[in-house]
PDB file of N, CA and C in Angstrom:
ATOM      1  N   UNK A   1      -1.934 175.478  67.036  1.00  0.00           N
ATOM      2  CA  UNK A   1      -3.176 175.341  66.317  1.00  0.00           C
ATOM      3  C   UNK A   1      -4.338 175.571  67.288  1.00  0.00           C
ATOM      4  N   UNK A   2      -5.281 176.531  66.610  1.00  0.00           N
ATOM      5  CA  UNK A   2      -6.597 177.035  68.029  1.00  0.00           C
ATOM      6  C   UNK A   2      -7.532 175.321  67.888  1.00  0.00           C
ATOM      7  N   UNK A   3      -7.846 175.203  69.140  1.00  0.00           N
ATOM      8  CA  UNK A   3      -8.825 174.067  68.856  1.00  0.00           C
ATOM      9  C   UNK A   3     -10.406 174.440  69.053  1.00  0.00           C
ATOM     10  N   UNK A   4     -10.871 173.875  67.869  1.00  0.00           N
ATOM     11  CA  UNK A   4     -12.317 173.949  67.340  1.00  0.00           C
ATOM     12  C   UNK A   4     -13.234 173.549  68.485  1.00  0.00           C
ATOM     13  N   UNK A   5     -14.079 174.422  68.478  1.00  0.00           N
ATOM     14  CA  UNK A   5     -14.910 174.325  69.204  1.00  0.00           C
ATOM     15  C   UNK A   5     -16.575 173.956  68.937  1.00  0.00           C
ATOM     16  N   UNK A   6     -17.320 172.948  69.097  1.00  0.00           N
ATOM     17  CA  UNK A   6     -18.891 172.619  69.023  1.00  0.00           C
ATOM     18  C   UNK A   6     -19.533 173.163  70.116  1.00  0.00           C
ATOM     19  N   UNK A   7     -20.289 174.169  69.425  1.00  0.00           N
ATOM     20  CA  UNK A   7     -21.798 174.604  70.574  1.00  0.00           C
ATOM     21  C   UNK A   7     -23.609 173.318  70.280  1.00  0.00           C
ATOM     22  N   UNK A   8     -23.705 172.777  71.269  1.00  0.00           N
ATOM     23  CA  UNK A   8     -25.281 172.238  70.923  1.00  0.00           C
ATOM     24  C   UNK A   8     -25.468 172.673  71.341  1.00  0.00           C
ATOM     25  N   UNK A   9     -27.012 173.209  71.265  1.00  0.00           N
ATOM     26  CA  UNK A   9     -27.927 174.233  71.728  1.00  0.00           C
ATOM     27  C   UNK A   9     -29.204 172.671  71.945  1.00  0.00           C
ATOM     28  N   UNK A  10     -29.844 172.802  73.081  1.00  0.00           N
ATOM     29  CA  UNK A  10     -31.195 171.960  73.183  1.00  0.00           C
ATOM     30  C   UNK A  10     -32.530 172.622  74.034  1.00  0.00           C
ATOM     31  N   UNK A  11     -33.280 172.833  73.064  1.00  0.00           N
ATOM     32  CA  UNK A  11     -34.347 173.764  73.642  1.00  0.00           C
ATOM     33  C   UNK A  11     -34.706 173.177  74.450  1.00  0.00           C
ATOM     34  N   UNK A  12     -35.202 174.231  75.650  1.00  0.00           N
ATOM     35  CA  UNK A  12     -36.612 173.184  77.206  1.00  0.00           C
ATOM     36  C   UNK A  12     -37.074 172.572  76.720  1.00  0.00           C
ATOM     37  N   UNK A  13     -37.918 173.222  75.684  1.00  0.00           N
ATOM     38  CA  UNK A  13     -39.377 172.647  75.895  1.00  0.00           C
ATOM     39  C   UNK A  13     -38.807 171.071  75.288  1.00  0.00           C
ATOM     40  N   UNK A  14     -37.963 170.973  74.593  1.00  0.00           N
ATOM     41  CA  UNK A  14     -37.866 169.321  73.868  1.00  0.00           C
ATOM     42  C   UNK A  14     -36.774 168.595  74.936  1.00  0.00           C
ATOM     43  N   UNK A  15     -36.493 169.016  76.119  1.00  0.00           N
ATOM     44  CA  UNK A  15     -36.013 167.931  77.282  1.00  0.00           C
ATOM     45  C   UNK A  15     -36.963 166.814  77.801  1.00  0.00           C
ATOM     46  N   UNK A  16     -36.191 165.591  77.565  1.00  0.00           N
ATOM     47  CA  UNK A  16     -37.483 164.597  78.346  1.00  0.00           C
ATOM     48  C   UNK A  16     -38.230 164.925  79.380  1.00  0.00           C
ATOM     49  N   UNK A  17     -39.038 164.063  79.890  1.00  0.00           N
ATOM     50  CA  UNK A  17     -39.567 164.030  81.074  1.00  0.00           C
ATOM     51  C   UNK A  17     -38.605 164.237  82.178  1.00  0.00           C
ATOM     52  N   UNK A  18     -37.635 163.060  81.913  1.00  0.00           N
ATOM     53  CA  UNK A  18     -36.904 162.592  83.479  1.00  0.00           C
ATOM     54  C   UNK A  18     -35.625 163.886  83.623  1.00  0.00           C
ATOM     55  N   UNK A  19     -36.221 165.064  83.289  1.00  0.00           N
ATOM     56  CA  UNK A  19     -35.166 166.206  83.554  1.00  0.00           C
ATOM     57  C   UNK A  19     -36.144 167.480  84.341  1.00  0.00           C
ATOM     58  N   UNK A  20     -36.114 167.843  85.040  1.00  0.00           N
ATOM     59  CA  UNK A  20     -36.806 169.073  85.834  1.00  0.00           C
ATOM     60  C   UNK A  20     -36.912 170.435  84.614  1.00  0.00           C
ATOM     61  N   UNK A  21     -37.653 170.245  83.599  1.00  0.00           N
ATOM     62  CA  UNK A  21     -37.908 171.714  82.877  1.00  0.00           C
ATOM     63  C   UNK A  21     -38.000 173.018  84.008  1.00  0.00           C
ATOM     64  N   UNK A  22     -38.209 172.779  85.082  1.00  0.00           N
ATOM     65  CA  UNK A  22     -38.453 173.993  86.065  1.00  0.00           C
ATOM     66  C   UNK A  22     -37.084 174.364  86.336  1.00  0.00           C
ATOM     67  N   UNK A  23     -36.146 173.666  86.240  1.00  0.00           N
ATOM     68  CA  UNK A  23     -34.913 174.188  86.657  1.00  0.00           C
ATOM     69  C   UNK A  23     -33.511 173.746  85.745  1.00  0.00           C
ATOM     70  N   UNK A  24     -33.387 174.131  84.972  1.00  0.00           N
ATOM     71  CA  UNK A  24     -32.648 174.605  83.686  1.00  0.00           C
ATOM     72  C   UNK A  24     -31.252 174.782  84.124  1.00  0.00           C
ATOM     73  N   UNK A  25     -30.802 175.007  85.406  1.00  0.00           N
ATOM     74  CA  UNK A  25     -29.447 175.345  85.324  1.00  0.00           C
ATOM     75  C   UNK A  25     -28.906 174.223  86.046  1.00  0.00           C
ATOM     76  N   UNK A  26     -29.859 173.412  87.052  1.00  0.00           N
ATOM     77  CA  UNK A  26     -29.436 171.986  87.608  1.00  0.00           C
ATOM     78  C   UNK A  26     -29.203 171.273  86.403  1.00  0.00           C
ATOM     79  N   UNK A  27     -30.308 171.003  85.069  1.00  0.00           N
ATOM     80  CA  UNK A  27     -30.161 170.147  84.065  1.00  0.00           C
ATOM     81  C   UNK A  27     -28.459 170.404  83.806  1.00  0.00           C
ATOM     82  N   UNK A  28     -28.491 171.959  83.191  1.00  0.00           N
ATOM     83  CA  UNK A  28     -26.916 171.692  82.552  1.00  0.00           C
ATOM     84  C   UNK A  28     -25.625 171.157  83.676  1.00  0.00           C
ATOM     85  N   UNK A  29     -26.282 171.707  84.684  1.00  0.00           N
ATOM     86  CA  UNK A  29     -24.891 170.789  85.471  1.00  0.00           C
ATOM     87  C   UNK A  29     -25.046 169.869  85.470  1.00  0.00           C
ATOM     88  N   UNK A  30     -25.941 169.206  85.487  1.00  0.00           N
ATOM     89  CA  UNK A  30     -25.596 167.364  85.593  1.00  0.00           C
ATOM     90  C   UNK A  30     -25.520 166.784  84.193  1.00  0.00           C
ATOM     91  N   UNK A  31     -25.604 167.466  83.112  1.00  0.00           N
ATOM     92  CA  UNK A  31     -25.230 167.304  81.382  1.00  0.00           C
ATOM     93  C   UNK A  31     -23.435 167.447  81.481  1.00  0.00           C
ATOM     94  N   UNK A  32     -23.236 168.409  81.781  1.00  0.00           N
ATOM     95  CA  UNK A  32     -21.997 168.573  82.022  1.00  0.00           C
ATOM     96  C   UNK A  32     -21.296 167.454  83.054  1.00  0.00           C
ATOM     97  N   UNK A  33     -21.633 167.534  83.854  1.00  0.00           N
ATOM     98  CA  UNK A  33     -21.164 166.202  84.832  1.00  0.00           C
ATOM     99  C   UNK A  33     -21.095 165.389  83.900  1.00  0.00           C
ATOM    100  N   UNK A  34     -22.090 164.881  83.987  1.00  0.00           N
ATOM    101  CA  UNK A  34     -22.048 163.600  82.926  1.00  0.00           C
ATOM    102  C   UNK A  34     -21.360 163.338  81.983  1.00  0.00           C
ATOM    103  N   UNK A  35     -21.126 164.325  80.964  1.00  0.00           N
ATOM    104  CA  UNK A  35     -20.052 164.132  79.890  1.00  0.00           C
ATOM    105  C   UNK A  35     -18.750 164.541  80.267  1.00  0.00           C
ATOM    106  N   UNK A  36     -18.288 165.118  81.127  1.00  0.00           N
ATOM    107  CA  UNK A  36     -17.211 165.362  82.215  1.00  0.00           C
ATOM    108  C   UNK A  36     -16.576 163.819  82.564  1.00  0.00           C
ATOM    109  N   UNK A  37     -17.571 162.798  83.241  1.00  0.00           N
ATOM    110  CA  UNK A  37     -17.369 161.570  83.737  1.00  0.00           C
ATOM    111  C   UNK A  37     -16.824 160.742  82.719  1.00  0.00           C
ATOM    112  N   UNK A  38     -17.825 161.336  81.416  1.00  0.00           N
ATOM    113  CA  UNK A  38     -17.380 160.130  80.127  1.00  0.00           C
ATOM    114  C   UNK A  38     -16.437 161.058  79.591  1.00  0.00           C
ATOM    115  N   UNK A  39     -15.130 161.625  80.420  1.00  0.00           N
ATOM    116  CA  UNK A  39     -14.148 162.184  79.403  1.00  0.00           C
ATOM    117  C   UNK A  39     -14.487 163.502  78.451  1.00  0.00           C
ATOM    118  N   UNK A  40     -15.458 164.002  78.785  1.00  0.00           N
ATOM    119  CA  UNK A  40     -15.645 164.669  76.968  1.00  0.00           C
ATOM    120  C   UNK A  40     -15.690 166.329  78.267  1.00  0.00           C
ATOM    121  N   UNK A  41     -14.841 167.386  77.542  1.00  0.00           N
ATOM    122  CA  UNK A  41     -14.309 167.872  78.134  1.00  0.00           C
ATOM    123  C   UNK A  41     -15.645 169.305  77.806  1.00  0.00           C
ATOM    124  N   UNK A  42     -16.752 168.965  78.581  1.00  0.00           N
ATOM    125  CA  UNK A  42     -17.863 170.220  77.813  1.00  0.00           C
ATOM    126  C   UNK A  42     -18.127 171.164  78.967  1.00  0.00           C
ATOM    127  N   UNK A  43     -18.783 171.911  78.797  1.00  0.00           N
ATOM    128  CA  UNK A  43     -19.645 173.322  79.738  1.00  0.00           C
ATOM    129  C   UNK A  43     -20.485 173.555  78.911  1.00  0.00           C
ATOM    130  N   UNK A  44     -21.640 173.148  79.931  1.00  0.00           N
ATOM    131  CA  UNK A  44     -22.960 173.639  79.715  1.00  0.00           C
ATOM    132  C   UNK A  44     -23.606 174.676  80.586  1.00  0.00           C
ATOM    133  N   UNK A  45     -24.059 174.880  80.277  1.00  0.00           N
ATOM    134  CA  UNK A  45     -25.257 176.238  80.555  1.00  0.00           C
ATOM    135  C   UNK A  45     -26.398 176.424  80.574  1.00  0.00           C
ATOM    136  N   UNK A  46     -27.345 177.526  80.814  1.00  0.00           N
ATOM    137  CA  UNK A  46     -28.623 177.679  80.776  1.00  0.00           C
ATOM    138  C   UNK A  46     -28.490 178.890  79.914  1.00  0.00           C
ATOM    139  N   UNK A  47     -29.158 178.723  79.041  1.00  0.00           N
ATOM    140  CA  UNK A  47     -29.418 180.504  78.529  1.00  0.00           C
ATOM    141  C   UNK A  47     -30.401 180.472  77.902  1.00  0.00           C
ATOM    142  N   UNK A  48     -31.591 181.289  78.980  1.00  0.00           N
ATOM    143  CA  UNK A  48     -32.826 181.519  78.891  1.00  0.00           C
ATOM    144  C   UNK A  48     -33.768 180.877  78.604  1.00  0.00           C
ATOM    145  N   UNK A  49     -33.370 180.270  76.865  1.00  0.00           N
ATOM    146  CA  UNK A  49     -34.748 179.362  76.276  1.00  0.00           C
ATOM    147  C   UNK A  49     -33.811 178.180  75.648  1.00  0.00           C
ATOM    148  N   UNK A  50     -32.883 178.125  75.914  1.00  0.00           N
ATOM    149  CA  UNK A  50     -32.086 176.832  75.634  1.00  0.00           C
ATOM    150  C   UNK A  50     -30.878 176.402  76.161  1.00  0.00           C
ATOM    151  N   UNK A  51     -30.150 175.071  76.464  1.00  0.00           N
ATOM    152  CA  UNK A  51     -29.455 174.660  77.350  1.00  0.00           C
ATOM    153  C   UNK A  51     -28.126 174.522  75.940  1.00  0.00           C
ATOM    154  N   UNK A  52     -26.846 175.407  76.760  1.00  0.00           N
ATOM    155  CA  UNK A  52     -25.992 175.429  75.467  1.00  0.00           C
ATOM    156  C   UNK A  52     -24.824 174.516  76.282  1.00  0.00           C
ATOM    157  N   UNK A  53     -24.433 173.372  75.069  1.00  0.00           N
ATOM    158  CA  UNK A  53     -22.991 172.864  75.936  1.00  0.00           C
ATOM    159  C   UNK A  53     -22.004 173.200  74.596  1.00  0.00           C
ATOM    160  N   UNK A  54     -20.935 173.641  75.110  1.00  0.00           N
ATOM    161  CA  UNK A  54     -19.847 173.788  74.523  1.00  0.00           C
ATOM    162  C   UNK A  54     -18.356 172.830  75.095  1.00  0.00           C
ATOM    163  N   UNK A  55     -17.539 172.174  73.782  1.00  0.00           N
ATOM    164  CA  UNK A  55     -17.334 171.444  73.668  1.00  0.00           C
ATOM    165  C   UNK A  55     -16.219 171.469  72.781  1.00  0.00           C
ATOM    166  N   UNK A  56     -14.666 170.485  72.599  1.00  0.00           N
ATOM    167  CA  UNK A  56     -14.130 170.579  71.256  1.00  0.00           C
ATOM    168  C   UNK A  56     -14.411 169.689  70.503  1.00  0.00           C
ATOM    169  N   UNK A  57     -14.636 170.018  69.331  1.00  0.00           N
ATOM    170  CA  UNK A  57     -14.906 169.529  68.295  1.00  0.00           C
ATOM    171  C   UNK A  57     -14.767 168.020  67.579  1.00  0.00           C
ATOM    172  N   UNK A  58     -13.497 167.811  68.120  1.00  0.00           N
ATOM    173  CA  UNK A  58     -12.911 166.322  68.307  1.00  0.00           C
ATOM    174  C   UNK A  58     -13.921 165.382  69.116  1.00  0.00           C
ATOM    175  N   UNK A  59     -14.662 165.756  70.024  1.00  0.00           N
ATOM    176  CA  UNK A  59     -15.035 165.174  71.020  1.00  0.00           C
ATOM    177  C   UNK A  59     -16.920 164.916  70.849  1.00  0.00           C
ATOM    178  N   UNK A  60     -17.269 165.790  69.874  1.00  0.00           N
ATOM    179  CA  UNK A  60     -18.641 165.397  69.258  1.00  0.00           C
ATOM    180  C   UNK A  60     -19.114 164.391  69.026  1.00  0.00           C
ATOM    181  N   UNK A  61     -18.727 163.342  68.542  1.00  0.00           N
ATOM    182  CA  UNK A  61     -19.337 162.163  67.700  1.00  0.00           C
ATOM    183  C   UNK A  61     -19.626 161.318  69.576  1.00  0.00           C
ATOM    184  N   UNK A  62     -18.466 161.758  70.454  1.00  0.00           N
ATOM    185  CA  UNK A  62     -18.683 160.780  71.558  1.00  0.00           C
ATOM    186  C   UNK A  62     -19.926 161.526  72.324  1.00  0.00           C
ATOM    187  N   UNK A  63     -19.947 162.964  72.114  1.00  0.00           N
ATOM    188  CA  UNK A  63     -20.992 163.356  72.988  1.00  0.00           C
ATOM    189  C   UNK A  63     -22.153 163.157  72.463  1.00  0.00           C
ATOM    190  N   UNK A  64     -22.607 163.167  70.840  1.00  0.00           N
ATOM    191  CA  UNK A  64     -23.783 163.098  70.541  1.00  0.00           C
ATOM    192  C   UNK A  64     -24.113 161.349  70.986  1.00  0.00           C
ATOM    193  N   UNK A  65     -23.572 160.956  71.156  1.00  0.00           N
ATOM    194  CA  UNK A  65     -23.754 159.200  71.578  1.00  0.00           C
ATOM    195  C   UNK A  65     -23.881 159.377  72.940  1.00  0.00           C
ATOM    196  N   UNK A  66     -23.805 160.115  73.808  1.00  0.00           N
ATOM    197  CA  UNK A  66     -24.332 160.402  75.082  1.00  0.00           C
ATOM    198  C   UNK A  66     -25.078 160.614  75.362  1.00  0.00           C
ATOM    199  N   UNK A  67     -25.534 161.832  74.591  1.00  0.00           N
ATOM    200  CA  UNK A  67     -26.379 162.608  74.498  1.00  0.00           C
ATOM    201  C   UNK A  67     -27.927 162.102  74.051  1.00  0.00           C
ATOM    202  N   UNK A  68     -27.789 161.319  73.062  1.00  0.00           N
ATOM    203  CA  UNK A  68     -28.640 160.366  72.187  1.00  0.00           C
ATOM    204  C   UNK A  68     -29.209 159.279  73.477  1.00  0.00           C
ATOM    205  N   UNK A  69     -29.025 158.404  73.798  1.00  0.00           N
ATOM    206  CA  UNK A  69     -28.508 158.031  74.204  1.00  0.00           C
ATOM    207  C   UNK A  69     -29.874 158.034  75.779  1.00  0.00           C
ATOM    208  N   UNK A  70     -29.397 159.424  75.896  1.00  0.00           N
ATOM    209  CA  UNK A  70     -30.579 159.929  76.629  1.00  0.00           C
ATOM    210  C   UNK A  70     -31.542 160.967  76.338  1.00  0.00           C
ATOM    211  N   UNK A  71     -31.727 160.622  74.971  1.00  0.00           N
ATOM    212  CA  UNK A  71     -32.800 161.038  74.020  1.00  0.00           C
ATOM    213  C   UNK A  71     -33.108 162.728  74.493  1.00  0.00           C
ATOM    214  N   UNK A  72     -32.012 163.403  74.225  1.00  0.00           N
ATOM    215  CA  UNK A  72     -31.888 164.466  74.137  1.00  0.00           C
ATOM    216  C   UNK A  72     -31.822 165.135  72.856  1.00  0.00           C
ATOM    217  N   UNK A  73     -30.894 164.774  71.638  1.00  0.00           N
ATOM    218  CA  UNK A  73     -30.874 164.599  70.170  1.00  0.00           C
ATOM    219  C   UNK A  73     -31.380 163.471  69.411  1.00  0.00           C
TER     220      UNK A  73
END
């Protein structure tokens, strides 16, 4: 069975403060870290005008509570 995959997409301009908007590709690595640490098996990215993490599908409900969390969604 293929396993499902979740893309979030989170534009710059709506990243908090406490994230460097100047540097977009440090943010996704330490997004990724982070949900890496809490188990959730994602890759994030920079692409261009928004920070994409990809993710399986199963594993959503824990990332948006991460994610939230640190008022990202």
């Amino acid at each position: 069975m293929p396993l499902a995959i979740t893309t979030i997409r989170i534009d710059h301009a709506t990243l908090p403060e406490q994230f460097d908007r100047s540097r977009p590709e440090t943010v996704a690595a330490a997004l990724e870290a982070d949900l890496r640490d809490h188990g959730i098996k994602a890759e994030a990215s920079d692409v261009i005008s928004h920070l994409k993490i990809e993710l399986p599908t199963s594993q959503l409900a824990a990332a948006c509570t991460l994610l939230a969390d640190q008022h990202l969604i």
